[in-house]
Protein backbone atom coordinates (compact mmCIF):
# COMPACT_ATOMS: atom_id res chain seq x y z
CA UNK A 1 229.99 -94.69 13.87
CA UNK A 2 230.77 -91.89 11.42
CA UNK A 3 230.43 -94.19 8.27
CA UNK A 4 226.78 -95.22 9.73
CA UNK A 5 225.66 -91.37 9.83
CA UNK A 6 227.03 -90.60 6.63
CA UNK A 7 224.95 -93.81 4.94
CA UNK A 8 222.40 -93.25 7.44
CA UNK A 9 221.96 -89.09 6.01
CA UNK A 10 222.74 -90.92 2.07
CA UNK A 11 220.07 -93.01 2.48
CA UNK A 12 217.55 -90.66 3.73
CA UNK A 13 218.75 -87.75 1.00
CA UNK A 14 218.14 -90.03 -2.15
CA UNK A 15 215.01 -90.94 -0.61
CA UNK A 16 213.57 -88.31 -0.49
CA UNK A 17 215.10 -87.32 -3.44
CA UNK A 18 212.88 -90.03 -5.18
CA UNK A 19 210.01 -89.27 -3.42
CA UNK A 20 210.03 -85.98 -4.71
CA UNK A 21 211.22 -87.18 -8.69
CA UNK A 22 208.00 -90.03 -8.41
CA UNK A 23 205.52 -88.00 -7.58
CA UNK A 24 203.45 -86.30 -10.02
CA UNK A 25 202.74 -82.82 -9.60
CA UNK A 26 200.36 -80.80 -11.88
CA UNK A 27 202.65 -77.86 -12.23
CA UNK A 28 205.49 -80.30 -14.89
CA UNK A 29 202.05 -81.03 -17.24
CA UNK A 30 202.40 -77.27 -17.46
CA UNK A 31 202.80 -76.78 -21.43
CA UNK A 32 204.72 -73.56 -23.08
CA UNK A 33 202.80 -71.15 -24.64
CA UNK A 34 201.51 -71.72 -28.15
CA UNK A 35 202.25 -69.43 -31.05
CA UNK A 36 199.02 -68.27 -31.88
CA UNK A 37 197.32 -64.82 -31.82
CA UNK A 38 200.29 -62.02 -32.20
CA UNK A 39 202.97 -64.28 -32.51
CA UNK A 40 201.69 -66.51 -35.77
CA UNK A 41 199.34 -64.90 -38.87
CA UNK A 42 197.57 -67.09 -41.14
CA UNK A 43 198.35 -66.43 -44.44
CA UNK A 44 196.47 -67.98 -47.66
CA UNK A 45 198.77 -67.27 -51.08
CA UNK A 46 196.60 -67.06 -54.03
CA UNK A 47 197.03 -69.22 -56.03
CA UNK A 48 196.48 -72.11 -53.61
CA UNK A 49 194.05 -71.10 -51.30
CA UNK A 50 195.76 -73.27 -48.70
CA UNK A 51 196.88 -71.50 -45.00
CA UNK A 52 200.20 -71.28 -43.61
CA UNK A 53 201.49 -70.18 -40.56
CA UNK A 54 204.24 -67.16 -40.79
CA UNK A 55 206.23 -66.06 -37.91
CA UNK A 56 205.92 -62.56 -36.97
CA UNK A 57 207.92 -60.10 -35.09
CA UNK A 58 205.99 -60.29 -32.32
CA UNK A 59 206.95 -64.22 -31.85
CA UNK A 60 209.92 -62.51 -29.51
CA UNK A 61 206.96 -62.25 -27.09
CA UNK A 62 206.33 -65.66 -26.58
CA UNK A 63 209.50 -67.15 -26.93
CA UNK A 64 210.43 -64.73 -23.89
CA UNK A 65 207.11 -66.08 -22.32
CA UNK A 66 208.19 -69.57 -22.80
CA UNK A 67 211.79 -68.69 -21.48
CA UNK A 68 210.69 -67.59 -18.00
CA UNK A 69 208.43 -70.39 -17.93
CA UNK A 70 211.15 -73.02 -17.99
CA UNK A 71 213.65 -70.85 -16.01
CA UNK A 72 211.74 -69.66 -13.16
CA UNK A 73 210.91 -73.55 -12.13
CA UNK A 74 214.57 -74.34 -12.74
CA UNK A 75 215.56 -71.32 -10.28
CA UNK A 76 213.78 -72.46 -8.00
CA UNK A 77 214.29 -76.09 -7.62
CA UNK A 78 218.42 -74.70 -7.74
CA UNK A 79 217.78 -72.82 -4.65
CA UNK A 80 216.06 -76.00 -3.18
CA UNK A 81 219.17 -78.48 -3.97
CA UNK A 82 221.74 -76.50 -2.61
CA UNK A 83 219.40 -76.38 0.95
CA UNK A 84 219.50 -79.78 0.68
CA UNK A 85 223.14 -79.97 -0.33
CA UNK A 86 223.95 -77.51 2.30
CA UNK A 87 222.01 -79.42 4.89
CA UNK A 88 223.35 -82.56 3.91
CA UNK A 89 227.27 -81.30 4.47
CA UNK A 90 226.48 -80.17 7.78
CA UNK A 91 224.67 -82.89 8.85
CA UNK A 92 227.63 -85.22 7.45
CA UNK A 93 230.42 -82.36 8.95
CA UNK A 94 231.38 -84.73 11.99
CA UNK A 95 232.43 -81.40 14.27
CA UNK A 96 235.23 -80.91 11.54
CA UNK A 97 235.43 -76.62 11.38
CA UNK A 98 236.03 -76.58 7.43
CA UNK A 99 233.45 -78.95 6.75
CA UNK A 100 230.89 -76.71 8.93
CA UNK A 101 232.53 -73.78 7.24
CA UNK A 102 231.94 -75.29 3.73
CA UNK A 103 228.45 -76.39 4.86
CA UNK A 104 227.68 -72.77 5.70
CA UNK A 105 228.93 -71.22 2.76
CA UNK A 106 226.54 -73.46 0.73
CA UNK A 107 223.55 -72.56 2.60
CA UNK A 108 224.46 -68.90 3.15
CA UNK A 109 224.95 -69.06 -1.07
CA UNK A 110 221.55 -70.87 -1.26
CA UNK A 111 219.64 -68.54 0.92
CA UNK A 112 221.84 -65.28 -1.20
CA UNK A 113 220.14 -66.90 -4.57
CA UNK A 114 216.59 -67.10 -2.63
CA UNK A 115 216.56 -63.55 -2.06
CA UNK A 116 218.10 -62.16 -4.76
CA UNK A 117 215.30 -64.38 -6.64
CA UNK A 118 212.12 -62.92 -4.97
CA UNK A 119 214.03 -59.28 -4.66
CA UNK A 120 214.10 -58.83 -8.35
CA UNK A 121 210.65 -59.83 -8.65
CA UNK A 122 209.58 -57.39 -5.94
CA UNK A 123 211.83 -54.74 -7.29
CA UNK A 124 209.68 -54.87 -10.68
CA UNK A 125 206.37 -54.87 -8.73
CA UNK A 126 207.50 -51.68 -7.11
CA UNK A 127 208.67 -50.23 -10.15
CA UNK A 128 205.24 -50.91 -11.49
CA UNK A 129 203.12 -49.17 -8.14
CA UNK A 130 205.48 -46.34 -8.29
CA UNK A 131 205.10 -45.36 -12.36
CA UNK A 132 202.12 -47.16 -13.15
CA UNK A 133 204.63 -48.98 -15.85
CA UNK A 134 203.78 -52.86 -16.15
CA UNK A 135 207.49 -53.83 -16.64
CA UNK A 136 206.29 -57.87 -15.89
CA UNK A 137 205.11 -58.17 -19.31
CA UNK A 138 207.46 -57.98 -22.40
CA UNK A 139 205.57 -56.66 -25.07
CA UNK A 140 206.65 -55.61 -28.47
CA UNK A 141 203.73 -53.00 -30.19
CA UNK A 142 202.22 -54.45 -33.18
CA UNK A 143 201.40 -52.47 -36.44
């Protein structure tokens, strides 16, 4: 009986596992930011007259731009696998205590990294109501 709810609980988790991995969802076409504007000049040497492309300082902006892009997703869908790892020990527990206790830990970890997650983020949107101070943009000043 306990090897049915176990392949039973398998079955279900890596299906919906690949229901979520098939399915396309607008927000992976997402593309990083390109280096244009502050980040890349166009330069033309003189002899040549041809343009090139030269890095500036301010590049630091949108590689740190492209950074939280990729992270923030990756965060996230963390958070989300260790619910469903969490979930997934307890359902497959069996009234065992340390596999309940291990089960809990997971989740209590998962839910820790949830709001520790959105805290930060709130914690900068206060900072910026109380001093006026966008600190949710990293900017370096130009010349």
């Amino acid at each position: 009986m306990k090897m049915k709810r176990i392949f039973g609980g398998l079955l279900i988790f890596l299906s919906t596992v690949y229901c979520l991995l098939s399915t396309p969802f607008p927000v992976y076409a997402l593309q990083p930011e390109k280096w244009i504007g502050d980040c890349v000049v166009k330069v033309t040497p003189a002899p040549s007259g041809e343009e090139f492309e030269v890095a500036t300082i301010q590049g630091f902006e949108c590689l740190f731009k492209n950074i939280v892009r990729i992270l923030t997703p990756i965060a996230g869908l963390a958070v989300f696998i260790m619910f469903i790892v969490g979930a997934f020990q307890l359902i497959t527990a069996g009234g065992e205590a340390k596999q309940i206790q291990k089960a809990r830990k997971t989740l209590t970890a998962a839910v820790l990294g949830l709001v520790v997650f959105v805290g930060i983020w709130f914690i900068l949107l206060l900072i910026k109501a109380i001093t006026g101070v966008d600190v949710t943009k990293f900017e370096i000043p130009g010349p």
